[in-house]
C-alpha atoms as a PDB file:
ATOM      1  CA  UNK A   1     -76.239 -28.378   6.499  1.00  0.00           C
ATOM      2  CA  UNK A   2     -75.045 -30.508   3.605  1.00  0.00           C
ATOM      3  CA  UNK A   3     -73.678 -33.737   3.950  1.00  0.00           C
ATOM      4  CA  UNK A   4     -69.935 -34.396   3.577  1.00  0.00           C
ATOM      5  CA  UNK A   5     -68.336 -37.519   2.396  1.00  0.00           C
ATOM      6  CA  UNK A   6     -64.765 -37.294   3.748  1.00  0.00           C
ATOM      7  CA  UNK A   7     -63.476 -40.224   1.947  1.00  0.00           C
ATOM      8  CA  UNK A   8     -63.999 -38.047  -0.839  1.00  0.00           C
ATOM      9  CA  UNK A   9     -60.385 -36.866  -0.486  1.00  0.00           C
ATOM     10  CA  UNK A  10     -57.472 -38.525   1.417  1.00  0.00           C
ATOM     11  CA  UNK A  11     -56.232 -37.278   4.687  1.00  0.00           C
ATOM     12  CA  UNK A  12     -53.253 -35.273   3.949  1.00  0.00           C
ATOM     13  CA  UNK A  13     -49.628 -36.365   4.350  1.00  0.00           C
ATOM     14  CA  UNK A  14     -48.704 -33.189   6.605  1.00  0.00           C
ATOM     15  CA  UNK A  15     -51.391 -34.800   9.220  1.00  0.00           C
ATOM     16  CA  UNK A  16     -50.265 -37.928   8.539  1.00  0.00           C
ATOM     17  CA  UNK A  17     -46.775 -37.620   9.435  1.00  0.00           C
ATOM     18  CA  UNK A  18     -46.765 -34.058  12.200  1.00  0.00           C
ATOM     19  CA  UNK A  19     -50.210 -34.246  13.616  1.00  0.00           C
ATOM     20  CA  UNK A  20     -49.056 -35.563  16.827  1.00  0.00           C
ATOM     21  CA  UNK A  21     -45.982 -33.503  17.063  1.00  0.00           C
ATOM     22  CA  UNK A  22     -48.092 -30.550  16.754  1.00  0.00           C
ATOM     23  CA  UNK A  23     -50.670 -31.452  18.881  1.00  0.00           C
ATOM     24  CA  UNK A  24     -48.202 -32.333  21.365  1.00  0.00           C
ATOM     25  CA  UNK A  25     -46.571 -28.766  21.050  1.00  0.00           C
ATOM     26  CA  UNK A  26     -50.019 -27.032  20.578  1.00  0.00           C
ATOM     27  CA  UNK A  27     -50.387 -28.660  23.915  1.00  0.00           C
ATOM     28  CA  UNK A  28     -47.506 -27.876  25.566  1.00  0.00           C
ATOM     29  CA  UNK A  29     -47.325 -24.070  24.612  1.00  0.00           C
ATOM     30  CA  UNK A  30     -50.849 -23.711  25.915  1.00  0.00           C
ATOM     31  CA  UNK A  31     -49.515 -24.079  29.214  1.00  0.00           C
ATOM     32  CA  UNK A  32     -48.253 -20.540  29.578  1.00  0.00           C
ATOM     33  CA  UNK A  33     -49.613 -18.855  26.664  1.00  0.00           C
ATOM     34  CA  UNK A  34     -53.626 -19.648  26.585  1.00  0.00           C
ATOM     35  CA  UNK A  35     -54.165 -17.936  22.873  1.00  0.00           C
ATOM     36  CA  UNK A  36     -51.192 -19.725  20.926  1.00  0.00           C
ATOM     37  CA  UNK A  37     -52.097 -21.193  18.057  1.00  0.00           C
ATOM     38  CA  UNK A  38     -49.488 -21.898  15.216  1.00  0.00           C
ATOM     39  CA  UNK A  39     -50.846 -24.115  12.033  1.00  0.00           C
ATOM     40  CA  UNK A  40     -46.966 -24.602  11.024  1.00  0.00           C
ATOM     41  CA  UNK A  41     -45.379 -25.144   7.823  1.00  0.00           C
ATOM     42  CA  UNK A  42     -44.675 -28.876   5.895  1.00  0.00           C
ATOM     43  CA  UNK A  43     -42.263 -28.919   3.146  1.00  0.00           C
ATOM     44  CA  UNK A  44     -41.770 -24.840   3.429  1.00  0.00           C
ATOM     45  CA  UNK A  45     -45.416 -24.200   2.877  1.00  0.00           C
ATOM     46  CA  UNK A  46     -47.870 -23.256   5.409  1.00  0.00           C
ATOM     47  CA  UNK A  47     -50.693 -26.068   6.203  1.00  0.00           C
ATOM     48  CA  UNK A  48     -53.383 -23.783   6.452  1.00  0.00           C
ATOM     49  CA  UNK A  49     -52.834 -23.545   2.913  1.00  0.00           C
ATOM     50  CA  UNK A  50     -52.173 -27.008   2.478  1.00  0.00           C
ATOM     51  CA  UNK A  51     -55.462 -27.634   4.054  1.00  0.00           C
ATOM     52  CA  UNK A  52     -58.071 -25.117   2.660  1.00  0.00           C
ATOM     53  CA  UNK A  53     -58.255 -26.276  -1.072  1.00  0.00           C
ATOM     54  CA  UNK A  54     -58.308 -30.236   0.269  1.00  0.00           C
ATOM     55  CA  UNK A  55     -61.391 -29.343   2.659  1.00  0.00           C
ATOM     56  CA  UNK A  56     -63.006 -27.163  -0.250  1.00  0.00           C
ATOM     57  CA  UNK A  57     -63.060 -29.968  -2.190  1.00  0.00           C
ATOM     58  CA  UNK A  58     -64.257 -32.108   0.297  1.00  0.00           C
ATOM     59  CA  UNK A  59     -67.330 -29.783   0.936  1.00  0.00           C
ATOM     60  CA  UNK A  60     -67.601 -29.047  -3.285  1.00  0.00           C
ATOM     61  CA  UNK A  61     -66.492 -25.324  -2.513  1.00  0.00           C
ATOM     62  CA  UNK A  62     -69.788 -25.304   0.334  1.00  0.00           C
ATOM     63  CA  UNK A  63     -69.751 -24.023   3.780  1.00  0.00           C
ATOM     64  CA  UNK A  64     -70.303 -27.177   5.489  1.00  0.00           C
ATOM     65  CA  UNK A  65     -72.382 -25.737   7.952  1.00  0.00           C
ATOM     66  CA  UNK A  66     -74.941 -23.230   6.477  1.00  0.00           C
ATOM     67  CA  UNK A  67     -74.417 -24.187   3.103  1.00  0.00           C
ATOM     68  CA  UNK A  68     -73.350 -20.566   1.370  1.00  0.00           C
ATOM     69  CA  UNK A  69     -71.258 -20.989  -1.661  1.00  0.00           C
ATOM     70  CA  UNK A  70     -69.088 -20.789  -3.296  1.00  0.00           C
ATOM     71  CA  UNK A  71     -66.146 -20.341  -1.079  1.00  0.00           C
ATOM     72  CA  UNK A  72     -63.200 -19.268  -2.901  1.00  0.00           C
ATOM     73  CA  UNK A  73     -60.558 -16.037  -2.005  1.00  0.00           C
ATOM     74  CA  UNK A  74     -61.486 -12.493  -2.771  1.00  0.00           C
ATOM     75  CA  UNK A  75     -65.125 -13.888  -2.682  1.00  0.00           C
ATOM     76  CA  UNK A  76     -67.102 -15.963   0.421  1.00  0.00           C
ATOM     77  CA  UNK A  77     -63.909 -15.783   2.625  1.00  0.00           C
ATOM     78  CA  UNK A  78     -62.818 -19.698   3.667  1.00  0.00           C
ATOM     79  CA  UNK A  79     -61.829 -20.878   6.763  1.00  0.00           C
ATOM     80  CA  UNK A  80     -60.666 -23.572   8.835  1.00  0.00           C
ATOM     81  CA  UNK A  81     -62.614 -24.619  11.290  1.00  0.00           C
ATOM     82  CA  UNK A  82     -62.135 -27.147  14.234  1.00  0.00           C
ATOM     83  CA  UNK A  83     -65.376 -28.591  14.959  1.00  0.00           C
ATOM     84  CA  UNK A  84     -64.541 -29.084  18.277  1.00  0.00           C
ATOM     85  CA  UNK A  85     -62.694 -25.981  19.190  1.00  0.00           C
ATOM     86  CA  UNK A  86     -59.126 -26.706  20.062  1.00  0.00           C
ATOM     87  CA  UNK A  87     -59.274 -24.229  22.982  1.00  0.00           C
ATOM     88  CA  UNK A  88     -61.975 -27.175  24.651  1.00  0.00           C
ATOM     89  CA  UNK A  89     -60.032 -29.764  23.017  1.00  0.00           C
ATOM     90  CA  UNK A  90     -56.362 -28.893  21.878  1.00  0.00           C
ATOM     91  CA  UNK A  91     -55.906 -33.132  21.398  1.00  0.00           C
ATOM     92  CA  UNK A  92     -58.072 -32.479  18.308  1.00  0.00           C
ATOM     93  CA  UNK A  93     -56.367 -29.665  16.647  1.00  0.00           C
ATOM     94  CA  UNK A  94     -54.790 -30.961  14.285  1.00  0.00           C
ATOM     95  CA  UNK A  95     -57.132 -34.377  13.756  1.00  0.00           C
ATOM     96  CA  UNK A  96     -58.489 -34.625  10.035  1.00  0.00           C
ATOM     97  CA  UNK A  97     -61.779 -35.442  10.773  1.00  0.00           C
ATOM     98  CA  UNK A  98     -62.021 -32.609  13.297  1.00  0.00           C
ATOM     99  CA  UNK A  99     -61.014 -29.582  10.415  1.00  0.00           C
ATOM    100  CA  UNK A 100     -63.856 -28.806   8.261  1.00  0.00           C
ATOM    101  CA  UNK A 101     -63.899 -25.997   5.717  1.00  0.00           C
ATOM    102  CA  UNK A 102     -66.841 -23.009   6.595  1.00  0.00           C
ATOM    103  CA  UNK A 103     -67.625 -18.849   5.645  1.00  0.00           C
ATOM    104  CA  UNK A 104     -66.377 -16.734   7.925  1.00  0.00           C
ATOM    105  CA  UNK A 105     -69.737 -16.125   8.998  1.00  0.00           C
ATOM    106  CA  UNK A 106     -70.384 -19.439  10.530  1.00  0.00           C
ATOM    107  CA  UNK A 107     -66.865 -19.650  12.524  1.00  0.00           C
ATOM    108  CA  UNK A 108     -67.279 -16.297  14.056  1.00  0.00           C
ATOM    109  CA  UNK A 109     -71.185 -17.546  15.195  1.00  0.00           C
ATOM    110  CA  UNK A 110     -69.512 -20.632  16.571  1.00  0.00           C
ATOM    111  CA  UNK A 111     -66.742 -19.214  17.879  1.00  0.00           C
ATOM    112  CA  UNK A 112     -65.800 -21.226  20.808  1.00  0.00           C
ATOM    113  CA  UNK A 113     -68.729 -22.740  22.162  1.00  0.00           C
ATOM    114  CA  UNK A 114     -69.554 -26.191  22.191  1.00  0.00           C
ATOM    115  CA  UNK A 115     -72.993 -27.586  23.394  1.00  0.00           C
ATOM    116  CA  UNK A 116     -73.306 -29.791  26.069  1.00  0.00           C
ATOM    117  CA  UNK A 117     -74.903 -32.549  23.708  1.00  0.00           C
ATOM    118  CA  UNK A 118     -72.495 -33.751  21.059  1.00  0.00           C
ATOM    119  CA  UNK A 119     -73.984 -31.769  17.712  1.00  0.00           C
ATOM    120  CA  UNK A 120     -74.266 -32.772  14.152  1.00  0.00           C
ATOM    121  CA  UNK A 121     -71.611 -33.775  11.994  1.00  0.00           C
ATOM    122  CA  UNK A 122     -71.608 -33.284   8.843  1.00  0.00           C
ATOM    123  CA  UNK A 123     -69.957 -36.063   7.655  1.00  0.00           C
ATOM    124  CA  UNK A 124     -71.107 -38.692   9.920  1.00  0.00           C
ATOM    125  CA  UNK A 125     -72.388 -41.444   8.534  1.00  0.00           C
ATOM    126  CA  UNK A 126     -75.456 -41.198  10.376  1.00  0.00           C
ATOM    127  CA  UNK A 127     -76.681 -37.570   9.286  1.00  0.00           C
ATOM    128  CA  UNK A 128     -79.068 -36.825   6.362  1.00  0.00           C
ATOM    129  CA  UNK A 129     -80.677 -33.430   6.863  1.00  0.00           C
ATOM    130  CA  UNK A 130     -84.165 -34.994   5.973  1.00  0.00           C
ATOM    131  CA  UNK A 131     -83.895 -37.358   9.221  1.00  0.00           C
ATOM    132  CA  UNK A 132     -82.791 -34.585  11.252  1.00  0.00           C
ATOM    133  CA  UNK A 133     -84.562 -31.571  10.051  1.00  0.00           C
ATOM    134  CA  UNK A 134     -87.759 -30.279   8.453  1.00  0.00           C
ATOM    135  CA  UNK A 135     -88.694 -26.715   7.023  1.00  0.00           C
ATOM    136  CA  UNK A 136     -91.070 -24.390   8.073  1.00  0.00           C
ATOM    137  CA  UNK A 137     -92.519 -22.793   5.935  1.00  0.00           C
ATOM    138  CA  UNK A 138     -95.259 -21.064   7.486  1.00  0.00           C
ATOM    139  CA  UNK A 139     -95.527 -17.189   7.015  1.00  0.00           C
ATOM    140  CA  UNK A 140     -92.515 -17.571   4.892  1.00  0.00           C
ATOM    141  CA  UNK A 141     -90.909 -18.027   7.765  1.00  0.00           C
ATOM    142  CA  UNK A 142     -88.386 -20.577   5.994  1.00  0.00           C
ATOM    143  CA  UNK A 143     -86.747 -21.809   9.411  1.00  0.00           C
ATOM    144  CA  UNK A 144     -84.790 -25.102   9.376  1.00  0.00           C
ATOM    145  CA  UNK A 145     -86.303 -26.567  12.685  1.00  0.00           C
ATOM    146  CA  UNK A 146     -86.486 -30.389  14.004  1.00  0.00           C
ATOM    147  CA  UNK A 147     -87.745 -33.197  12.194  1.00  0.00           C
ATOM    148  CA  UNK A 148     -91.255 -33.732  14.054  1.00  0.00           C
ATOM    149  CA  UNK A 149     -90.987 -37.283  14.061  1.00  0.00           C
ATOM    150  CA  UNK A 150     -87.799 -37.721  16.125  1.00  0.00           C
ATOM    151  CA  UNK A 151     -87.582 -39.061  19.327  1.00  0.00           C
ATOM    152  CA  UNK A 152     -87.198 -36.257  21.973  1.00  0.00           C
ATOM    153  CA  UNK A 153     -83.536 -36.614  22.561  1.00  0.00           C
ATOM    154  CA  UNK A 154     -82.892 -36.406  18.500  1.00  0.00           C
ATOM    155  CA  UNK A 155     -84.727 -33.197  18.438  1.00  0.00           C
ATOM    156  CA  UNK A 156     -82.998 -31.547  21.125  1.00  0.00           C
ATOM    157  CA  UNK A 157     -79.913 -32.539  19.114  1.00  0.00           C
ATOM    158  CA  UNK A 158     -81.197 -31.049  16.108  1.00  0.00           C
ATOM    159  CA  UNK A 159     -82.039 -28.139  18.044  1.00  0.00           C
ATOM    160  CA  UNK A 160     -78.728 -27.447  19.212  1.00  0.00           C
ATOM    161  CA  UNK A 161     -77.313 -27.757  16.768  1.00  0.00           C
ATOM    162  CA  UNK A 162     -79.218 -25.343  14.760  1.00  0.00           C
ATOM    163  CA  UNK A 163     -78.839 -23.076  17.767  1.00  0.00           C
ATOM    164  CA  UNK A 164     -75.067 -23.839  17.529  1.00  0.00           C
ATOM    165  CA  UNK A 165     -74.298 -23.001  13.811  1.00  0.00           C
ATOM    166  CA  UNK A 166     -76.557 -19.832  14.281  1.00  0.00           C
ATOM    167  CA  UNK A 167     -78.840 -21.274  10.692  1.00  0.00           C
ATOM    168  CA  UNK A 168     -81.643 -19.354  12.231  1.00  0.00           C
ATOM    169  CA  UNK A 169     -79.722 -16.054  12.837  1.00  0.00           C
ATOM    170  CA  UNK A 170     -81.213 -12.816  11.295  1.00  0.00           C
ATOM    171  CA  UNK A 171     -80.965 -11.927   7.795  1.00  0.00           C
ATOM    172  CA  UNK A 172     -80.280 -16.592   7.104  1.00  0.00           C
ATOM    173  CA  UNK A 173     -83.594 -17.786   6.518  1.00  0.00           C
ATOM    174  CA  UNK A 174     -84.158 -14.706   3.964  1.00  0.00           C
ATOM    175  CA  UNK A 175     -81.246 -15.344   2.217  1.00  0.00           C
ATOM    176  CA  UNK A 176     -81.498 -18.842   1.724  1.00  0.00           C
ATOM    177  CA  UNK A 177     -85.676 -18.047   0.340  1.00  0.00           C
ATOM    178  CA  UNK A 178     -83.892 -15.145  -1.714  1.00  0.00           C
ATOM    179  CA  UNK A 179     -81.693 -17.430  -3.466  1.00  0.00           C
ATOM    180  CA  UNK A 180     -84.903 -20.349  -3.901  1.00  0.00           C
ATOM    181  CA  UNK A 181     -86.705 -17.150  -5.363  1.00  0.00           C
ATOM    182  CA  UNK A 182     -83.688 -17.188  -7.761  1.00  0.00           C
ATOM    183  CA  UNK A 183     -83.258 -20.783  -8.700  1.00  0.00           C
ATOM    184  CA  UNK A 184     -86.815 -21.090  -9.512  1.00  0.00           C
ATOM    185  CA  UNK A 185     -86.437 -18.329 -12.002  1.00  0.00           C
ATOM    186  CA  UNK A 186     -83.352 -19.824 -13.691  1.00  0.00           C
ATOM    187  CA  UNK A 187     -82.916 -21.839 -16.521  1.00  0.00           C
ATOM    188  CA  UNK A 188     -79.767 -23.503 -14.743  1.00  0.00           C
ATOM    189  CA  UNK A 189     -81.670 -25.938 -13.104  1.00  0.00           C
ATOM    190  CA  UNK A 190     -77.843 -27.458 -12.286  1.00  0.00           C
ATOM    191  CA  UNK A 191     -78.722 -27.539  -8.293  1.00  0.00           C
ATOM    192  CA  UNK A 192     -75.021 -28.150  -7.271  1.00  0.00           C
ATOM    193  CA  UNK A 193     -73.980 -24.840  -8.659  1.00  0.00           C
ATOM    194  CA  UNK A 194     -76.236 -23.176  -5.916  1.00  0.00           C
ATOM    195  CA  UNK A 195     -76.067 -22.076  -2.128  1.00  0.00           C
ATOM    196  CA  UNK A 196     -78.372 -23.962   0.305  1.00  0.00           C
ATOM    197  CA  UNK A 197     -78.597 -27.421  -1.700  1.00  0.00           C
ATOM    198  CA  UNK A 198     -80.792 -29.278   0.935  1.00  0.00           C
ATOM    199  CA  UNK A 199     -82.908 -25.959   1.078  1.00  0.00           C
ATOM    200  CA  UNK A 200     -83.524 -25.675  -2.907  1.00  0.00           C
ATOM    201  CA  UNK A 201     -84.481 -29.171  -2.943  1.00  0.00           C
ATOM    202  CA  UNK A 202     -87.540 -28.861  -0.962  1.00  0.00           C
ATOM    203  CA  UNK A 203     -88.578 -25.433  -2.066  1.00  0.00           C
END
């Protein structure tokens, strides 16, 4: 999981001035109709599109969960994700620092669920993967797992949140030592053009 500086971009003027209307109707149309979801339009333009190339920026065109890039239409599909899902928290749907961009992939894993200990951000000021996380790299297994030299309660954070974003599912940890097998063989040595920064690093 990289990390994000949000104050990389400013939060846009659509959240800025209909955020709380929306919320308010998200809210209010939830009552009697559990799946509505509407991301409305601003200035005759739909804010999903508004959004997506403001949070790919943000992220430098990364998933900013697993990493995978670069996400861009008609290649690694983007989406918007709420990091808190706004079926658990519909006063957060249309909050700024609760959209974050992500593959397809890593919204369908999350889904809806939400652990029951507040996860990793990735742009909170208190995350670095290196405090948080470690490598294994025994038997190739290439696993992001817990840093060892957390306190109990900061690994089972780590833990879940790795559970969480799925970064141990099948087929991840080959594809992110597939792509190190790839980098090391390239004369592009450019690390930001790559999937799986914080991976490639410590390969």
């Amino acid at each position: 999981m990289n990390k994000i500086d949000r104050n990389k971009v400013a939060k846009p003027d659509c959240l800025e001035k209909k955020a709380e209307d929306w919320t308010n109707n998200y809210i209010e149309k939830r009552k009697t109709n559990s799946n509505y979801w509407n991301w409305h339009q601003y200035k005759k333009e739909k804010v999903e599109h508004i959004l997506t190339p403001i949070l790919s920026d943000m992220s430098n065109f990364y998933c900013s969960y697993c990493g995978i890039r670069p996400l861009r239409k008609n290649e690694i599909r983007p989406t918007i994700d709420h990091f808190k899902p706004k079926s658990k928290f519909p006063e957060l749907a249309f909050e700024w620092t609760n959209l974050f961009i992500a593959c397809d992939s890593c919204q369908a894993i999350k889904g809806n669920k939400f652990p029951n200990i507040e996860p990793l951000k990735p742009d909170s000021c208190h995350y670095h993967f290196d405090y948080w996380f470690e490598i294994d790299w025994s038997i190739k297994k290439n696993h992001i797992i817990p840093n060892k030299d957390r306190s109990d309660t900061e690994k089972e954070i780590a833990q879940k949140t790795i559970k969480w974003l799925g970064l141990n599912n099948v087929g991840r940890p080959e594809g992110r030592f597939e792509m190190l097998e790839e980098y090391n063989k390239c004369e592009d040595a450019d690390i930001s053009k790559w999937s799986y920064p914080y991976f490639l690093e410590r390969g």
